[in-house]
Protein backbone atom coordinates (compact mmCIF):
# COMPACT_ATOMS: atom_id res chain seq x y z
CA UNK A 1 0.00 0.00 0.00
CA UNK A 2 1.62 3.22 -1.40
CA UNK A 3 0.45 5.49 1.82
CA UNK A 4 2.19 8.31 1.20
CA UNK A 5 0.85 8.94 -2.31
CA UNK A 6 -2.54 8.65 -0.50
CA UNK A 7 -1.74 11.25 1.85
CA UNK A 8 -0.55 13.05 -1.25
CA UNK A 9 -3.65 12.91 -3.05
CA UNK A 10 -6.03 13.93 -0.64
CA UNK A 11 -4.06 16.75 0.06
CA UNK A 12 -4.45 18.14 -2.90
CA UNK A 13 -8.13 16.89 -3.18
CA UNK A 14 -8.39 19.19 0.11
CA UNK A 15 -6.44 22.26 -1.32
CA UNK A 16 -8.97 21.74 -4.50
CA UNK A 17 -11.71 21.87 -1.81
CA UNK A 18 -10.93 25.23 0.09
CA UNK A 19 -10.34 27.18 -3.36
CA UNK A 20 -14.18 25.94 -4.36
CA UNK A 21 -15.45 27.24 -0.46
CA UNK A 22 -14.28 30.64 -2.11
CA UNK A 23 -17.21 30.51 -4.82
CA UNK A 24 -20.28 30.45 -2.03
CA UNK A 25 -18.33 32.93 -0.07
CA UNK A 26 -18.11 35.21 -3.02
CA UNK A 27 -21.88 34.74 -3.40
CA UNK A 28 -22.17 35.32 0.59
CA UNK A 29 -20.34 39.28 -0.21
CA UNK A 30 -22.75 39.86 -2.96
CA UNK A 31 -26.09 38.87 -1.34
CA UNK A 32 -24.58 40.79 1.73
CA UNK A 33 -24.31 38.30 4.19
CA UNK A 34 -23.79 38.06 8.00
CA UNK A 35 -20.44 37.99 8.91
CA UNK A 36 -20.99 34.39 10.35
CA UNK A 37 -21.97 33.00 7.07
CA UNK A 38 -18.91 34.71 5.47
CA UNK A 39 -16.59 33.69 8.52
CA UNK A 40 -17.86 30.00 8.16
CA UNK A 41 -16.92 29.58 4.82
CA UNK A 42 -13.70 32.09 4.95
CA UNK A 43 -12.85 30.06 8.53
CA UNK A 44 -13.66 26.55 6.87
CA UNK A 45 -10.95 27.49 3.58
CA UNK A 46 -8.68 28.13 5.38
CA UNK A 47 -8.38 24.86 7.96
CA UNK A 48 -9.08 22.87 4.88
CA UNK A 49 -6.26 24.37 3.28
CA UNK A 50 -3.83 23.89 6.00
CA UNK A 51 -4.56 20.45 6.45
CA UNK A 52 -4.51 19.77 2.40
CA UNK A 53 -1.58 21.33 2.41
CA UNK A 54 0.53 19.66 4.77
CA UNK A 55 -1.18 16.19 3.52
CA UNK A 56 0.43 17.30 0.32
CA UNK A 57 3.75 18.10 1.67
CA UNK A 58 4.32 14.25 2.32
CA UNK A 59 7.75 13.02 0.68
CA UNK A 60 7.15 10.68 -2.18
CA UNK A 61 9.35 7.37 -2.81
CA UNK A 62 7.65 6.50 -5.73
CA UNK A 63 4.31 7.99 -7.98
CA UNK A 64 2.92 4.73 -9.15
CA UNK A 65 0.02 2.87 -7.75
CA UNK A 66 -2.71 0.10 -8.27
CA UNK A 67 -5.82 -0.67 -8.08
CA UNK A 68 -5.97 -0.88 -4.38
CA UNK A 69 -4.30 2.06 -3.67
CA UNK A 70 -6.47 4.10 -6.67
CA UNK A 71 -10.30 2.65 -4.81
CA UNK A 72 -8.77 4.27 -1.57
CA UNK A 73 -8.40 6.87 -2.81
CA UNK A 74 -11.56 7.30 -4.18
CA UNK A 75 -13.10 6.32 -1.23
CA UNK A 76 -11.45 8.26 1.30
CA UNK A 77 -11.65 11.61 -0.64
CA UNK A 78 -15.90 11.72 -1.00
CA UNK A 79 -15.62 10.77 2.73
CA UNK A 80 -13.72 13.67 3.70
CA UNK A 81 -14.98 15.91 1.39
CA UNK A 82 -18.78 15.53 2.85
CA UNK A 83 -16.79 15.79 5.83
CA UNK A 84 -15.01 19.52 5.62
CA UNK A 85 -17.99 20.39 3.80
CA UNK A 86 -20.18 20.14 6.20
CA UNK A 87 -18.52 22.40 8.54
CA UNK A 88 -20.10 25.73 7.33
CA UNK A 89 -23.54 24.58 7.83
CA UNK A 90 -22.90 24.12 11.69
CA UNK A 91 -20.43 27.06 11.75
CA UNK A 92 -23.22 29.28 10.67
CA UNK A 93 -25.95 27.27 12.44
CA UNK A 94 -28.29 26.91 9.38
CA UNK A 95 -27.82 23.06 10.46
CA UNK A 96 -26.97 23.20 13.81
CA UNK A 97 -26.16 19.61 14.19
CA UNK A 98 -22.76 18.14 12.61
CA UNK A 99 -24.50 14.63 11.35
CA UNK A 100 -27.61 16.80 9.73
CA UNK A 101 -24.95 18.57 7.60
CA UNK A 102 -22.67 15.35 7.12
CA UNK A 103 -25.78 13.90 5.39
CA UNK A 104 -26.45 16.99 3.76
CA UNK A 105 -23.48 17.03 1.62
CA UNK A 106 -22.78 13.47 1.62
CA UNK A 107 -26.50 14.11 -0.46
CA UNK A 108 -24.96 16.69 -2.47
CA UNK A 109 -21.70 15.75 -3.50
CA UNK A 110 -23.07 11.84 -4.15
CA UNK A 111 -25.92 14.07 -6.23
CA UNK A 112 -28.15 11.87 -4.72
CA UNK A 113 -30.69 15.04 -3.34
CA UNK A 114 -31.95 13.34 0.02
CA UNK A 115 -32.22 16.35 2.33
CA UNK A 116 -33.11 16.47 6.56
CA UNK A 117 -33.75 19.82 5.84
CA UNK A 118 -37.83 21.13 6.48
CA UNK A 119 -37.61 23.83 4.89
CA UNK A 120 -35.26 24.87 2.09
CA UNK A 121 -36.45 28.34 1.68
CA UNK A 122 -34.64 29.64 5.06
CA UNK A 123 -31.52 29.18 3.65
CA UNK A 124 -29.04 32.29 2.61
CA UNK A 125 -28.09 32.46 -1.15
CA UNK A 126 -24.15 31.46 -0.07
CA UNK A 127 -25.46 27.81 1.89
CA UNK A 128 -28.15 27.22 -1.06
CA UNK A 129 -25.02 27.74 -3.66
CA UNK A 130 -23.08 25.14 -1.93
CA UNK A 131 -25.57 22.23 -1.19
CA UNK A 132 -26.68 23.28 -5.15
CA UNK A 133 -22.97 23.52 -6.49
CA UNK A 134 -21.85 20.15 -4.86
CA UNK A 135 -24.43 17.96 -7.05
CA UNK A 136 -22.49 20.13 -10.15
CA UNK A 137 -18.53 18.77 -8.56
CA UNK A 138 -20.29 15.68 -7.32
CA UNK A 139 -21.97 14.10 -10.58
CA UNK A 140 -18.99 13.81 -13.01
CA UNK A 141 -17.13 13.06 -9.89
CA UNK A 142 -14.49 15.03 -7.49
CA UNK A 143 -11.48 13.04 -8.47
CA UNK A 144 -12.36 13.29 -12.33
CA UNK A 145 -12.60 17.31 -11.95
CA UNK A 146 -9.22 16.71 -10.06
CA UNK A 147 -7.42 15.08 -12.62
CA UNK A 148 -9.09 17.50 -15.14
CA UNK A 149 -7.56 20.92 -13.57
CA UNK A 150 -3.66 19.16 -12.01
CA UNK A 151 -1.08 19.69 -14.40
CA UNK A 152 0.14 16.30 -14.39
CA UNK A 153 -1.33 13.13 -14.17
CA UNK A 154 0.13 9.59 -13.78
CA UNK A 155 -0.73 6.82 -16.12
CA UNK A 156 -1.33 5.02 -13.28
CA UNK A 157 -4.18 7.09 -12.04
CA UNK A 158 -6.42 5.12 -14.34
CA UNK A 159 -7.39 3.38 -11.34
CA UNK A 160 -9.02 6.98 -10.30
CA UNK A 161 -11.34 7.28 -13.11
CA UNK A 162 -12.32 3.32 -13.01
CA UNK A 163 -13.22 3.71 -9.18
CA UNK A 164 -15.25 6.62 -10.07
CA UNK A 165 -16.81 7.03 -13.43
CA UNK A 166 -20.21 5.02 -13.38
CA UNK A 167 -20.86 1.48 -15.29
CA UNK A 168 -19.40 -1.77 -15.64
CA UNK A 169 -16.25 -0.82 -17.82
CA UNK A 170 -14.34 2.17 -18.24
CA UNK A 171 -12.31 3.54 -21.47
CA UNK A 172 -10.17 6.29 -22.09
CA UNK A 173 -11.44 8.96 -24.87
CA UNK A 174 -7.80 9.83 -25.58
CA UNK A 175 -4.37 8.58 -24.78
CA UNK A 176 -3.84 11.24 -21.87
CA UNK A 177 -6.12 10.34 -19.02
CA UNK A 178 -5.77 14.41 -18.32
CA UNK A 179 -7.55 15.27 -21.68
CA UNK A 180 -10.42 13.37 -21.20
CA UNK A 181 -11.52 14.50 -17.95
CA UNK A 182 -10.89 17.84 -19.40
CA UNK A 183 -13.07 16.90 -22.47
CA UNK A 184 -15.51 14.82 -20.13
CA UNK A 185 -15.85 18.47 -18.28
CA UNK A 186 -15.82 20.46 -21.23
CA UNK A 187 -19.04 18.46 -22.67
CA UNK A 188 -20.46 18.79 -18.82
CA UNK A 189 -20.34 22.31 -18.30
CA UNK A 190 -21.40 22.95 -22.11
CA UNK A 191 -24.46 21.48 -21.39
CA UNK A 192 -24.77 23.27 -18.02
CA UNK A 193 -24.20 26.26 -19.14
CA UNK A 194 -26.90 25.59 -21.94
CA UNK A 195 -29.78 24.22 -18.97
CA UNK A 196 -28.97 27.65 -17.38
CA UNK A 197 -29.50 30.22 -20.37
CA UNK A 198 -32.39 27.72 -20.75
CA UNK A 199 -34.05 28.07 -17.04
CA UNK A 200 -33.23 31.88 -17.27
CA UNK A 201 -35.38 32.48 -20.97
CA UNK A 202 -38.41 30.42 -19.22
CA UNK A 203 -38.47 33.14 -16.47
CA UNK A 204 -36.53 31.74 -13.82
CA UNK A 205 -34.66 34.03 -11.71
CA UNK A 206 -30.72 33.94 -12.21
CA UNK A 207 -29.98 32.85 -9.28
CA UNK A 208 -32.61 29.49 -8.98
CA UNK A 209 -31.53 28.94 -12.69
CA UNK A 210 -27.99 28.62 -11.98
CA UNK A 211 -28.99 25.89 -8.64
CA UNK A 212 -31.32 24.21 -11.12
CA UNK A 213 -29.09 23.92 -13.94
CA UNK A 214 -26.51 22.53 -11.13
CA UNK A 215 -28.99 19.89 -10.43
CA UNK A 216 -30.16 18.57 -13.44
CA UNK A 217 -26.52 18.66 -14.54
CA UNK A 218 -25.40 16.27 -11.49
CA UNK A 219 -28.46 14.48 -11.46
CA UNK A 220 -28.80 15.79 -8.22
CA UNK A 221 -32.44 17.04 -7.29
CA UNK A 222 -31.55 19.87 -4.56
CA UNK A 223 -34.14 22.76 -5.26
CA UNK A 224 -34.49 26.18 -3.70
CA UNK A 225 -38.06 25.56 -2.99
CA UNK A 226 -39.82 23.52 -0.47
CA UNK A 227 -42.20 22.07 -2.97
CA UNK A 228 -39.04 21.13 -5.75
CA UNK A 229 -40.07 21.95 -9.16
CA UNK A 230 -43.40 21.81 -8.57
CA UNK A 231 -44.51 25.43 -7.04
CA UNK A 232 -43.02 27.18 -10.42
CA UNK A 233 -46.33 25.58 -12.64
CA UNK A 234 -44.52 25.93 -15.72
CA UNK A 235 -44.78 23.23 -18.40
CA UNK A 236 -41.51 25.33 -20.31
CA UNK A 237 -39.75 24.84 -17.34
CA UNK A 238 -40.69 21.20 -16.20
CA UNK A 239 -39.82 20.42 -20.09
CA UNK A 240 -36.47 22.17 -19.64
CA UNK A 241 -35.88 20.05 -17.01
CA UNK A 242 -36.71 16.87 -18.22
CA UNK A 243 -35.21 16.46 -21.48
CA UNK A 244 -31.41 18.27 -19.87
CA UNK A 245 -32.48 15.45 -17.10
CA UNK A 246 -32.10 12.48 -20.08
CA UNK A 247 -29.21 14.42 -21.33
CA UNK A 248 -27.56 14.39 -18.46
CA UNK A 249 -27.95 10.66 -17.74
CA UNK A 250 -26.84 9.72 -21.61
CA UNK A 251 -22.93 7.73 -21.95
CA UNK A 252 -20.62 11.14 -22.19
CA UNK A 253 -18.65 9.00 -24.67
CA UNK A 254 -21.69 9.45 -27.07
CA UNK A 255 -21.59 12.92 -26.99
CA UNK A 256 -18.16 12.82 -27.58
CA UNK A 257 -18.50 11.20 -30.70
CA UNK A 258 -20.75 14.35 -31.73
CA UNK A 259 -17.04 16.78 -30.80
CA UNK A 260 -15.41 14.63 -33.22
CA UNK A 261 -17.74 14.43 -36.11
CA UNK A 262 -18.76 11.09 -35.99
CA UNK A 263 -22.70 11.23 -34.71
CA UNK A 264 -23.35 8.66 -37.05
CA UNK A 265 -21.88 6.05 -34.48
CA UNK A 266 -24.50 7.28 -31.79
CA UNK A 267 -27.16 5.43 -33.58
CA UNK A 268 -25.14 2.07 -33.03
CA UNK A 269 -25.20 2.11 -29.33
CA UNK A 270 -27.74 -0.71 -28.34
CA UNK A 271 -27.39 1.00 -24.97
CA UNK A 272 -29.12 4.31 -25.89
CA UNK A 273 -31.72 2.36 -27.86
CA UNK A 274 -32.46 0.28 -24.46
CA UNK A 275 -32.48 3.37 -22.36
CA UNK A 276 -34.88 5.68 -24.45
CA UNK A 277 -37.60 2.54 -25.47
CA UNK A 278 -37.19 2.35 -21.19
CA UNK A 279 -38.24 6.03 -20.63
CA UNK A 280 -41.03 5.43 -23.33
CA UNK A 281 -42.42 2.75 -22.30
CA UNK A 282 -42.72 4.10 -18.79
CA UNK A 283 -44.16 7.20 -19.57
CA UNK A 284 -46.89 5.42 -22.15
CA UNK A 285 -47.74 2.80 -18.75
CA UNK A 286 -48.17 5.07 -16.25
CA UNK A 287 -50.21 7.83 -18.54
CA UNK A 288 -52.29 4.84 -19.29
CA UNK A 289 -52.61 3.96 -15.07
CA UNK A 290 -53.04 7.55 -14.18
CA UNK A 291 -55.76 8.36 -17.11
CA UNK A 292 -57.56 5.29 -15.73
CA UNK A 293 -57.71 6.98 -12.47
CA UNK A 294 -59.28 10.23 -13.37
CA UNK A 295 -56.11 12.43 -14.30
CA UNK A 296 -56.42 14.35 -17.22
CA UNK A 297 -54.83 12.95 -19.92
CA UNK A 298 -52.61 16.28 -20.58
CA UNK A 299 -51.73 16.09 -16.94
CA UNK A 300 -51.16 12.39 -16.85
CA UNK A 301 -48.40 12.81 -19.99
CA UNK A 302 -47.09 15.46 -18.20
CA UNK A 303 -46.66 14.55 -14.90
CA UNK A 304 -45.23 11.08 -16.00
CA UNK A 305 -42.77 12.51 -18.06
CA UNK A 306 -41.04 14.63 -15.87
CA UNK A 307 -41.32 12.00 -12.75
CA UNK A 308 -40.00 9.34 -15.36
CA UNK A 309 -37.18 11.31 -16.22
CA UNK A 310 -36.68 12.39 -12.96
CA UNK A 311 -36.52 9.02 -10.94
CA UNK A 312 -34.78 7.16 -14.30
CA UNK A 313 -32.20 9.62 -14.25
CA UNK A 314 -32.03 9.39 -10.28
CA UNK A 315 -32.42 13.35 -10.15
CA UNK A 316 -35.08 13.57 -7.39
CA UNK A 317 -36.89 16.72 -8.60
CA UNK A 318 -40.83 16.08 -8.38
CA UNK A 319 -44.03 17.95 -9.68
CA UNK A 320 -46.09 15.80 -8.40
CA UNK A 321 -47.03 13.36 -5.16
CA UNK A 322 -46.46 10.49 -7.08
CA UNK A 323 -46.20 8.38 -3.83
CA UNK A 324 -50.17 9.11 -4.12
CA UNK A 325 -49.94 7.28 -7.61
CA UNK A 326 -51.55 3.96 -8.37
CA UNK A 327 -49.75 1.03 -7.09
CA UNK A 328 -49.27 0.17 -10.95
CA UNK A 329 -47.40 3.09 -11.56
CA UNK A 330 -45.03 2.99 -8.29
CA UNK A 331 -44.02 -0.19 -8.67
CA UNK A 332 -42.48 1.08 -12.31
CA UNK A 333 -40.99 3.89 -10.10
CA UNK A 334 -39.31 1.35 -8.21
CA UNK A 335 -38.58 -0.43 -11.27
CA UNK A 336 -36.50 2.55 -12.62
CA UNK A 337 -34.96 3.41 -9.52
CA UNK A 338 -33.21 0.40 -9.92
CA UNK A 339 -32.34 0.93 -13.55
CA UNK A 340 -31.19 4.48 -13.63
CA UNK A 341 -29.09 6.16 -16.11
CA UNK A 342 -26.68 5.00 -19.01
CA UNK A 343 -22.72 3.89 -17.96
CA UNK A 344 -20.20 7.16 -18.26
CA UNK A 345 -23.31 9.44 -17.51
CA UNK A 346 -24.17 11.41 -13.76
CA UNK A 347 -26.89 9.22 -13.19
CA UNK A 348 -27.10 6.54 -10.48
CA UNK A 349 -29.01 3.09 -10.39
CA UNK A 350 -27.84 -0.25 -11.57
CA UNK A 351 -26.94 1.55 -15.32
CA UNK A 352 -29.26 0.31 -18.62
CA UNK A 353 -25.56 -1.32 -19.30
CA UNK A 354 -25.56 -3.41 -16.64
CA UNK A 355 -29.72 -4.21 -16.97
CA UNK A 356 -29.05 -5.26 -20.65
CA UNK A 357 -25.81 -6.95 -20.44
CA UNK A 358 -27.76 -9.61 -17.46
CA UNK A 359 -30.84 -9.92 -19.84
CA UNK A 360 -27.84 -11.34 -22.54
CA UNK A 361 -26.41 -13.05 -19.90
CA UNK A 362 -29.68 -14.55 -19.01
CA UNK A 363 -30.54 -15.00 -22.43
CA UNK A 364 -27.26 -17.18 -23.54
CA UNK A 365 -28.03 -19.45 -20.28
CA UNK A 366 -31.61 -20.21 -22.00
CA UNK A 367 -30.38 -21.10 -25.10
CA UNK A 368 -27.31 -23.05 -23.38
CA UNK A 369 -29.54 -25.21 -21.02
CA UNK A 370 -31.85 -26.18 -24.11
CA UNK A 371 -28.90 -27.07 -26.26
CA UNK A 372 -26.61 -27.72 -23.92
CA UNK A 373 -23.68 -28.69 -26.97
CA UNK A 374 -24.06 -25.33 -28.65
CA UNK A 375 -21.30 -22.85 -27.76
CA UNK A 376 -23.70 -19.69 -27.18
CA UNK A 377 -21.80 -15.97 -28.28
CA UNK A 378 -23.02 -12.93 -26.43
CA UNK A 379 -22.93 -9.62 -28.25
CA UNK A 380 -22.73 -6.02 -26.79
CA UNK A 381 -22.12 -2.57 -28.77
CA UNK A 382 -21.23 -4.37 -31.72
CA UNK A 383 -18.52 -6.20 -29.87
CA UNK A 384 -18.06 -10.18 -28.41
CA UNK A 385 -18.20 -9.80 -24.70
CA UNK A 386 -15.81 -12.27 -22.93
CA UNK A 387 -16.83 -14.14 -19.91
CA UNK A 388 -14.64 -12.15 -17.66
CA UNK A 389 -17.11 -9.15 -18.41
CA UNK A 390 -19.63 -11.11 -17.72
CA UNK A 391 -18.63 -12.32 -14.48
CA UNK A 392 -17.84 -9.10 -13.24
CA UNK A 393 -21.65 -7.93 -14.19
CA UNK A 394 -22.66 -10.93 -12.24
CA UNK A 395 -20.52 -10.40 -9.54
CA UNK A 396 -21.61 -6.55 -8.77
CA UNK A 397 -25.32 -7.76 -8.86
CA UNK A 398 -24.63 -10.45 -6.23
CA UNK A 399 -23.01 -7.96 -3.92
CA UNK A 400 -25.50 -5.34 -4.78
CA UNK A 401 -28.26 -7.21 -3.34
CA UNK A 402 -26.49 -8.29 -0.51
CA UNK A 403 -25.90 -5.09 0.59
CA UNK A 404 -29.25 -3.67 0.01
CA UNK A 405 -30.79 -6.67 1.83
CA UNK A 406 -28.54 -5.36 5.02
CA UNK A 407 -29.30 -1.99 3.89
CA UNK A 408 -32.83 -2.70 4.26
CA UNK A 409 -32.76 -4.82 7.57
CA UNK A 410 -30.76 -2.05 9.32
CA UNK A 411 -33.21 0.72 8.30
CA UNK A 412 -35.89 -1.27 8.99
CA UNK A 413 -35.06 -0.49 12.50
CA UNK A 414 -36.35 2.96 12.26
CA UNK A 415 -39.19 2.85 9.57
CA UNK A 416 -43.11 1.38 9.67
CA UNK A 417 -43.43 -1.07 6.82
CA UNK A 418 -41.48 -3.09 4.44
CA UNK A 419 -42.28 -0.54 1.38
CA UNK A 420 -40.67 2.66 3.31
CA UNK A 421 -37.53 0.28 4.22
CA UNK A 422 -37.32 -0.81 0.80
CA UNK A 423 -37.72 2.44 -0.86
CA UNK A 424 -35.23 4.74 1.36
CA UNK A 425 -32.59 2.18 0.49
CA UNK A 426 -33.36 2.08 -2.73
CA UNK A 427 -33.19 6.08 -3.54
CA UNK A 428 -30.03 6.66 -1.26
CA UNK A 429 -27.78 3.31 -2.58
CA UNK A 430 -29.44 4.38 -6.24
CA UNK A 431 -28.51 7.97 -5.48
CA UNK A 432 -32.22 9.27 -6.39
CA UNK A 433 -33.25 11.19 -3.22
CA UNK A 434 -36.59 10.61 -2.42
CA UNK A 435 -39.07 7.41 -2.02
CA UNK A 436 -42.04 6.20 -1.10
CA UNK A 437 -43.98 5.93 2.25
CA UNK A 438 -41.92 8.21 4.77
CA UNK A 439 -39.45 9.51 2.29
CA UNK A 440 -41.48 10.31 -0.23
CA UNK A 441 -41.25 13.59 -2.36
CA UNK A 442 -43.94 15.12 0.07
CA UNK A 443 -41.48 13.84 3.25
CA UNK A 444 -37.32 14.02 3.53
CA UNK A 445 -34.64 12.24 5.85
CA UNK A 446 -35.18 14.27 9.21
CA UNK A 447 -36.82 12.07 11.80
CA UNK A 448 -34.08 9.43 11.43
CA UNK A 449 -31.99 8.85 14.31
CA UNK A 450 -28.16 9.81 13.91
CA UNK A 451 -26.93 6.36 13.98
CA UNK A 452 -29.08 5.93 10.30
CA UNK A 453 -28.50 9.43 9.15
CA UNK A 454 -24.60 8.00 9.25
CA UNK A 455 -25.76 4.84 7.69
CA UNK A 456 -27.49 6.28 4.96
CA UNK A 457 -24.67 8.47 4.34
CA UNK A 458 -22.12 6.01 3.84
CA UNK A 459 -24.81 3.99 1.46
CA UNK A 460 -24.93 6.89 -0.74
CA UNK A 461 -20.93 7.28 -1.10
CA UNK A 462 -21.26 3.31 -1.49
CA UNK A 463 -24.25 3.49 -4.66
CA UNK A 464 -21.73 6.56 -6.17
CA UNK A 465 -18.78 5.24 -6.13
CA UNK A 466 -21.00 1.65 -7.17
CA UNK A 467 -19.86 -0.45 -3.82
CA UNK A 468 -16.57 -2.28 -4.23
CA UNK A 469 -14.42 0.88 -3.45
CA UNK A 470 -16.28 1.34 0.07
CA UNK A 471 -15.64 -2.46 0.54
CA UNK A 472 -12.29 -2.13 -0.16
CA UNK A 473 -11.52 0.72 1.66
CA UNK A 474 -12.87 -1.20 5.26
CA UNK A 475 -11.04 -4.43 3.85
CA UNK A 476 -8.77 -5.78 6.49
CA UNK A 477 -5.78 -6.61 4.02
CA UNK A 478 -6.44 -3.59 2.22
CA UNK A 479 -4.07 -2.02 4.52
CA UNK A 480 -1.39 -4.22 5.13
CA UNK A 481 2.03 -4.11 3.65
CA UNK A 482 1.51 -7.18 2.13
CA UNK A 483 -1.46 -9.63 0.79
């Protein structure tokens, strides 16, 4: 274990960390804050920096590093992150208590959008900014944005970007792992940028269009509104939001292809065909359910659109009380919590990837068990897949449900019925925010007992960072010299 390039790293993670507390504290000056709110996040820059700093100053015997070292990384950086993030919130006591705020960001930076807060609104601009602007760092992910500004970055730190970008396989855009999470950011903040000037033409205030655009762009679902989305009654708006929602959750790579002149090549990927025929089909069941019910059928295609696209791309943002829905139509809710976004997108879940490469899987063992002589070839994206994909696929499920099943018993401690157990695990491992029953869009996260709040915090680090890298990091021989 290559310690000292850990301490390294997260030093500089850290020092990364105290120059972004500069951006809500600049907001803070222009809204004309309290001096506690501007103290809090001056005070809070400056520890962070000390202690990044010196992390940083540690002596280095050697650059390279594995696998091991690379998911430790990972791992320990969200961790302290939510940590030193947290600190403003209690500094300025607009969450008095240190585990409230913990969650908070651990919410925010995960872009998972679970709040404890009850209401939003009493916020000042500068702590809105920051629980809003994490979701934007969070959802192509910290280390990714770390690699993309560093001047140098080891060939090695490939490890990085596999423990952190989403799906079940990872490739490089270009040769220089630096230039594509400088391209991966370039497309992100594009697109951003675009949701904003978007937001702000519908009628949206600057200010909510730039927390908006952050989370739709991290897949995040922190509004500036008790009610989320659903108090500004605009169909532009909610339309705004859904299609940069599906954007958002799309494979980067594909959009990529689009920098480089070859769109063609987008209409190949069996992934995107699975994901969009998903969304439709969702939206086309649940109009049906909710027409059937005595919605109006303008309303029912609208509503289910935007909560489709909301809960598929794990956003959280809600127009509607859908936990009032038909049973019908929540159980597809749950369905798609579990499904989420595409691989190399900001969305959570399982990934359509994953969903479609099991259904091959699945498949092949059909056609193997009826013919059991015939030597059965899976295809993916054009391409053989090898069994060592597949196992891995396999593998992450298995542990995936073992986990939740914990998950679910541990929560279950706290909650009345198996459907609110089973959903809050399901939108804080899946990073989606709210549920149903007691955390559902209506609800949040407060009346949970500290011990959970922690628990659910390290759950949604654990569905971001998509499990192993947690388990690694609390691995007994992950620390010893030697295996």
């Amino acid at each position: 274990m290559n310690t000292q390039f850990i301490r390294y790293t997260l030093g500089n993670i850290l020092m990364i960390l105290a120059g972004l507390m500069l951006l809500p504290l600049i907001v803070s000056v222009i809204y004309q804050e309290s001096w506690v709110n501007i103290a809090s996040f001056l005070g809070t820059s400056l520890v962070t920096l000390v202690i990044g700093f010196a992390l940083s100053r540690t002596k280095l015997h050697r650059r390279t590093f594995y696998a091991r070292e690379g998911f430790t990384i990972v791992s320990l950086s969200w961790i302290l992150i939510s940590f030193f993030s947290a600190i403003p919130f209690v500094l300025s006591q607009q969450i008095p208590s240190f585990i409230d705020a913990f969650f908070e960001m651990a919410s925010g930076f995960t872009t998972t959008g679970a709040s404890i807060l009850l209401d939003v609104e009493v916020l000042s601009h500068s702590m809105l900014f920051w629980r809003s602007f994490s979701h934007f760092v969070g959802g192509m992910g910290v280390l990714v944005f770390a690699l993309a500004i560093l001047p140098k970055a080891e060939s090695s730190s490939v490890h990085i970007m596999k423990a952190e970008m989403t799906g079940p396989t990872f490739g490089k855009l270009v040769s220089r792992l630096s230039s594509t999470a400088r391209i991966l950011y370039f497309i992100y903040f594009t697109f951003m940028m675009i949701t904003l000037v978007c937001l702000y033409l519908a009628g949206l205030p600057f200010f909510e269009s730039i927390l908006l655009a952050f989370g739709t762009a991290g897949t995040g679902g922190f509004g500036v509104l008790n009610g989320s989305i659903a108090p500004y009654d605009s169909f532009t708006v909610e339309m705004i939001l859904s299609i940069g929602m599906i954007i958002f959750s799309i494979n980067f790579n594909l959009f990529y292809l689009v920098y480089i002149h070859q769109a063609k090549r987008i209409l190949k990927s069996e992934e995107l065909r699975w994901f969009l025929a998903i969304i439709a089909i969702a939206v086309l069941l649940i109009s049906i359910n909710l027409i059937s019910t005595s919605y109006g059928v303008s309303n029912a295609f609208r509503d289910s659109f935007f909560t489709v696209a909301s809960i598929i791309s794990t956003t959280g943002y809600s127009t509607a009380l859908f936990d009032h829905w038909p049973l019908f139509s929540q159980l597809i809710l749950i369905l798609l919590m579990f499904v989420g976004g595409m691989a190399g997108s900001t969305a959570g879940g399982l990934k359509v990837s994953r969903i479609l490469l099991l259904v091959k899987i699945g498949w092949a063992e059909i056609k193997q068990t009826i013919r059991p002589n015939r030597v059965v070839a899976i295809d993916y994206e054009g391409r053989r897949i090898d069994s060592k994909l597949a196992n891995t696929v396999l593998s992450y499920l298995v542990v995936y449900i073992i986990i939740f099943i914990v998950a679910v018993l541990v929560i279950s401690l706290e909650t009345p019925n198996l459907l609110s157990s089973f959903s809050t695990v399901a939108a804080t491992l899946n990073n989606i925010g709210p549920g149903l029953g007691i955390v559902g869009p209506s609800q949040n996260f407060a009346h949970f007992s500290p011990f959970i709040k922690i628990f659910l915090s390290f759950i949604m680090i654990m569905g971001r960072l998509e499990i192993f890298p947690m388990i690694i990091l609390f691995a007994p021989n992950t620390w010893l010299k030697r295996y």
